[in-house]
Protein backbone atom coordinates (compact mmCIF):
# COMPACT_ATOMS: atom_id res chain seq x y z
CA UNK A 1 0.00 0.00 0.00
CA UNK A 2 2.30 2.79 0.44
CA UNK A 3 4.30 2.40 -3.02
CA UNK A 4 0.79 2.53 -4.43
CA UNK A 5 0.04 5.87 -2.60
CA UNK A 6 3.75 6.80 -3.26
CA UNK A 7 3.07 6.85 -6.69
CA UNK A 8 -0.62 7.98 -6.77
CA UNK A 9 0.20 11.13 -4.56
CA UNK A 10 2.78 12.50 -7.65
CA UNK A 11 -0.40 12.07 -9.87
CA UNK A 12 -2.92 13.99 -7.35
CA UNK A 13 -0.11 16.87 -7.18
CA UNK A 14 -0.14 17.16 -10.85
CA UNK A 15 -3.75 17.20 -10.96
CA UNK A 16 -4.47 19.15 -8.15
CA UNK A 17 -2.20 21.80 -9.64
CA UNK A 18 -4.02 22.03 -13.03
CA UNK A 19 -7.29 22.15 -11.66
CA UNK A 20 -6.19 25.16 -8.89
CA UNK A 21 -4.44 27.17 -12.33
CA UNK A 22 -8.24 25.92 -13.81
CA UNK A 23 -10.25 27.35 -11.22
CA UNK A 24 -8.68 30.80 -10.89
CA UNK A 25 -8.46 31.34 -14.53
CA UNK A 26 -4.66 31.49 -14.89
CA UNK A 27 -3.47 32.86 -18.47
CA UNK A 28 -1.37 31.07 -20.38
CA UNK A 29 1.82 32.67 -22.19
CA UNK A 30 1.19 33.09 -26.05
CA UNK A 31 4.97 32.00 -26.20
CA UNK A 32 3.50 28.65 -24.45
CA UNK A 33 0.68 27.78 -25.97
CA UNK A 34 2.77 28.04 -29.40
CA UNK A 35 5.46 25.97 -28.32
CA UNK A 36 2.88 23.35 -26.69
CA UNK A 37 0.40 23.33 -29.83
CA UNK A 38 -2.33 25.01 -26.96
CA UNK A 39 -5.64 26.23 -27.97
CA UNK A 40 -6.07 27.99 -24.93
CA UNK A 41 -5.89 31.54 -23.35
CA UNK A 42 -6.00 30.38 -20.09
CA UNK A 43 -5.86 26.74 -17.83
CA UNK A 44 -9.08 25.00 -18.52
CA UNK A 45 -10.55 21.21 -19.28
CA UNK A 46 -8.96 20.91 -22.55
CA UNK A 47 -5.73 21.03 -21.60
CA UNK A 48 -4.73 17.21 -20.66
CA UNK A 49 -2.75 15.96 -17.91
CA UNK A 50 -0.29 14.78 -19.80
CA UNK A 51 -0.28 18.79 -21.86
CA UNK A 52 0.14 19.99 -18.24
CA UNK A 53 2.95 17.54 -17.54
CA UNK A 54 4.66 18.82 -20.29
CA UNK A 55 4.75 22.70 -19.52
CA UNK A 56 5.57 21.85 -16.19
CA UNK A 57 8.64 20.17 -17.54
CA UNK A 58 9.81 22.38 -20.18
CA UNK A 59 11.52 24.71 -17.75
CA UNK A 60 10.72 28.13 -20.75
CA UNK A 61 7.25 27.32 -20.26
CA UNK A 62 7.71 26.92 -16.46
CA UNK A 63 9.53 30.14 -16.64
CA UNK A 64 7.08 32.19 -18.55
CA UNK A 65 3.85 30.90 -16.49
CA UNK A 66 5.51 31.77 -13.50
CA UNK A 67 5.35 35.36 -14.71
CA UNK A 68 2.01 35.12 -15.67
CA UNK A 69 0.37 34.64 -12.09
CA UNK A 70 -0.10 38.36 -10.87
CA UNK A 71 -0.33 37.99 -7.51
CA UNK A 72 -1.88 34.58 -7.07
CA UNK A 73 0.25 33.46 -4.48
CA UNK A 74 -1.01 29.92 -4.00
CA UNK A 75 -0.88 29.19 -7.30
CA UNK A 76 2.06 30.42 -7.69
CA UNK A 77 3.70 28.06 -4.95
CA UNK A 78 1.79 25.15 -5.78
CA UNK A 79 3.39 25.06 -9.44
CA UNK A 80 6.91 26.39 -8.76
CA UNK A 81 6.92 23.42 -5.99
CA UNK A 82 5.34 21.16 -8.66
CA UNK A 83 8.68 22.12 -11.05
CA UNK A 84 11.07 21.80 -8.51
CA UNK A 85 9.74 17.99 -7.60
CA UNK A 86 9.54 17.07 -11.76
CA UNK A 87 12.48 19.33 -12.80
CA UNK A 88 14.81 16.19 -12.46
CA UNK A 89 14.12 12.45 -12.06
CA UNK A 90 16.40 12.90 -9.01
CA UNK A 91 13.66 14.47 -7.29
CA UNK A 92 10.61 13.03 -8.26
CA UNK A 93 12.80 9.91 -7.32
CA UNK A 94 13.65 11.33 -3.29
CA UNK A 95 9.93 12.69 -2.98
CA UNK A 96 8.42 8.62 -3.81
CA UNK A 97 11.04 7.15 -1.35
CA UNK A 98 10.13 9.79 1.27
CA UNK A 99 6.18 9.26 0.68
CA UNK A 100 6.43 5.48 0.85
CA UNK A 101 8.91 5.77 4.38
CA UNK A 102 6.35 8.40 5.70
CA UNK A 103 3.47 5.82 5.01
CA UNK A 104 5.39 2.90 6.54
CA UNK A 105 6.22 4.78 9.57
CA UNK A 106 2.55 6.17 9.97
CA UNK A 107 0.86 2.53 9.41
CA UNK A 108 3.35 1.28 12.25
CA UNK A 109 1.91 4.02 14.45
CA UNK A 110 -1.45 2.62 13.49
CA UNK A 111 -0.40 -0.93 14.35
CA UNK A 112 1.02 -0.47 17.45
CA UNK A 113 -1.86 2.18 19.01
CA UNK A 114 -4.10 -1.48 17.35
CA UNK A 115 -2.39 -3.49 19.52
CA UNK A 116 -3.14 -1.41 22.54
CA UNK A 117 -6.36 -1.32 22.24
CA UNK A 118 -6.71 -4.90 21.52
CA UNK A 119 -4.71 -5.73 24.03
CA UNK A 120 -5.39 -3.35 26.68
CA UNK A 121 -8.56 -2.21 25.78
CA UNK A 122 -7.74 1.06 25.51
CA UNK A 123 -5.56 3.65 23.89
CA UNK A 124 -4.64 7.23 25.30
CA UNK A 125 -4.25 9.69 23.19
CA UNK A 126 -5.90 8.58 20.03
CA UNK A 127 -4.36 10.67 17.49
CA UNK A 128 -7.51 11.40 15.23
CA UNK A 129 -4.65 12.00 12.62
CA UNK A 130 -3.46 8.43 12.70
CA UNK A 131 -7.29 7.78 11.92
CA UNK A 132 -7.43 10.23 9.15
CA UNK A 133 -4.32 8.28 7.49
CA UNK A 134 -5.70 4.69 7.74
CA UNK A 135 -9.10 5.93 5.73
CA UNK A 136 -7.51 7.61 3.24
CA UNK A 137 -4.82 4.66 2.53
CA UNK A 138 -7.75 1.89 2.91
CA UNK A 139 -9.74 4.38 0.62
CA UNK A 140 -7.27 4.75 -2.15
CA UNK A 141 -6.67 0.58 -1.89
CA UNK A 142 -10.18 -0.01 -2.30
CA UNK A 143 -9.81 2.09 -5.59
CA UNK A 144 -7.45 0.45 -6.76
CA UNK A 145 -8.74 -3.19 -5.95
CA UNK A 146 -12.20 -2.31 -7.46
CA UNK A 147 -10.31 -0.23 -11.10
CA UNK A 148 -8.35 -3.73 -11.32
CA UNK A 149 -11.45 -5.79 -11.24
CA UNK A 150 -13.60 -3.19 -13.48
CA UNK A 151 -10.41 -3.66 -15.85
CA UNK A 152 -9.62 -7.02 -15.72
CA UNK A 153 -9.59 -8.77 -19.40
CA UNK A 154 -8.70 -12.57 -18.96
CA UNK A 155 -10.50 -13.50 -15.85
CA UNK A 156 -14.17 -14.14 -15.20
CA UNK A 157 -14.26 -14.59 -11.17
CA UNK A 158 -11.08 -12.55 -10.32
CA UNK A 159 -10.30 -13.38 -6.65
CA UNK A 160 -9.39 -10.46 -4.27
CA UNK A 161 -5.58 -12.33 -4.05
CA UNK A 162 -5.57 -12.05 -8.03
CA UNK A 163 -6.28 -8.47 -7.96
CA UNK A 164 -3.73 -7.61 -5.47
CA UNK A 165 -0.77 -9.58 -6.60
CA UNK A 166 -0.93 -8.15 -9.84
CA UNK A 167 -1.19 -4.97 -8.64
CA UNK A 168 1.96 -5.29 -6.45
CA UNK A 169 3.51 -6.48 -9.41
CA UNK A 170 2.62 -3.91 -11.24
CA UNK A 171 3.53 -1.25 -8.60
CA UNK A 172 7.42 -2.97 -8.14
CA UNK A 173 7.46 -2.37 -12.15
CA UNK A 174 6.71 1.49 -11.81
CA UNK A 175 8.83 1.49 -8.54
CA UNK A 176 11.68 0.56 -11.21
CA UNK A 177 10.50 2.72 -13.69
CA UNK A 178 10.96 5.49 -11.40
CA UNK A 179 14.76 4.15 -10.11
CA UNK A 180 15.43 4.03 -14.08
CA UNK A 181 14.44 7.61 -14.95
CA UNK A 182 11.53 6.25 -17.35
CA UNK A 183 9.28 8.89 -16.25
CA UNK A 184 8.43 10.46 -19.10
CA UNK A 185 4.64 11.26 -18.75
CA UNK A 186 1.65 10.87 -16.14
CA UNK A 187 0.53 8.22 -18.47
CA UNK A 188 3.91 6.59 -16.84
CA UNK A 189 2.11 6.90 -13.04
CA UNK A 190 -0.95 4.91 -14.44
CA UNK A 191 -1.09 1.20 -13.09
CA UNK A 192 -1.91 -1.09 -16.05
CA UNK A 193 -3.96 -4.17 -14.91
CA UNK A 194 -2.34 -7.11 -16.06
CA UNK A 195 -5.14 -9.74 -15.53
C-alpha cells in the first residue's frame, strides 16, 4: 500500500495543480501555448494531464507561467513546488522514497496504538490524525482493488488475491520505472492491470 500511494500522490499533485491554475483562470503565455500546440488563453478542461505535464517540464514554459500569475500566491507556490519535484528524475525519485517511508512509519503508528487497544482495551491519546491516514490509505486501496477488477480482461471470477498480486507487481514495475528515470509522462504513473 504505500508504493501505491507513493506513486498515486505525484499524480494527485499534478492534478491538483491544473485544476487550482483551472479554477482561478490562470493565463497562459502566447509564447507557451505556441510551443505546446495550446488552444487555450487560459488553464481550462482541454488542456490534458499529460499537456500539463509537459509545460511543467519544459523549464521556458515553467519560466514564462511563472510570470504570468499576478499575484496569485497559492498558485504560484503550488506550481513552482510542482517544477522543482519534476524538474529532475532525481527528485521526483527522493519525494516517492520519502512518501512510501512516511506511510510505513505512519501505518506502524497505526499498528502499534491497534495493539493497545486490543490488548489493553484502551488507547490514550488517540491521534484522530493516525485515523485520518488509515481511511484515506484503505480508501485509495479499495480504488485500486475495485479499477483492477472493473479492468480485468482474462478472468471471469477474479479473486481479491488475483487483484492484489498483480497490482503489487505492477507497482514494483513502476517502482523501477521510477529508479530508471523512465518517467516520461503521467501516463507513466498509471497502473496497467495485467489480468
Amino acid at each position: 500500500m504505500p508504493k501505491v500511494y507513493a506513486i498515486k500522490s505525484l499524480e494527485q499533485r499534478i492534478t491538483y495543480t491544473l485544476s487550482l491554475l483551472e479554477k482561478l483562470n490562470i493565463a497562459i503565455p502566447d509564447s507557451v501555448s505556441a510551443r505546446h500546440n495550446l488552444n487555450a488563453y487560459n488553464f481550462n478542461k482541454k488542456i490534458s494531464i499529460d499537456q500539463f505535464y509537459d509545460l511543467i517540464t519544459n523549464t521556458d514554459s515553467a519560466r514564462a507561467i511563472c510570470k504570468s500569475f499576478n499575484g496569485e500566491d497559492l498558485a504560484y507556490f503550488r506550481f513552482y513546488e510542482l517544477y522543482l519535484l519534476l524538474e529532475k528524475k532525481e527528485h521526483i525519485k527522493a519525494r516517492v522514497k520519502q512518501t512510501k517511508e512516511t506511510i510505513e512509519n505512519q501505518l506502524y503508528r497505526i499498528y502499534k496504538k491497534r495493539n493497545q487497544i486490543v490488548h489493553i482495551g484502551h488507547s490514550e491519546n488517540l491521534n484522530q490524525n493516525l485515523i485520518n491516514y488509515l481511511s484515506e490509505y484503505v480508501n485509495s486501496m479499495i480504488l485500486e482493488v475495485l479499477g483492477a477488477a472493473r479492468d480485468s480482461r482474462h478472468i471471469n471470477n477474479i479473486s481479491l488475491d488475483d487483484i492484489l498480486l498483480s497490482l503489487q507487481m505492477v507497482v514494483d514495475a513502476k517502482f523501477k520505472a521510477i529508479e530508471t528515470d523512465a518517467i516520461i509522462s503521467t501516463q507513466s504513473l498509471q497502473f496497467d492491470v495485467i489480468i
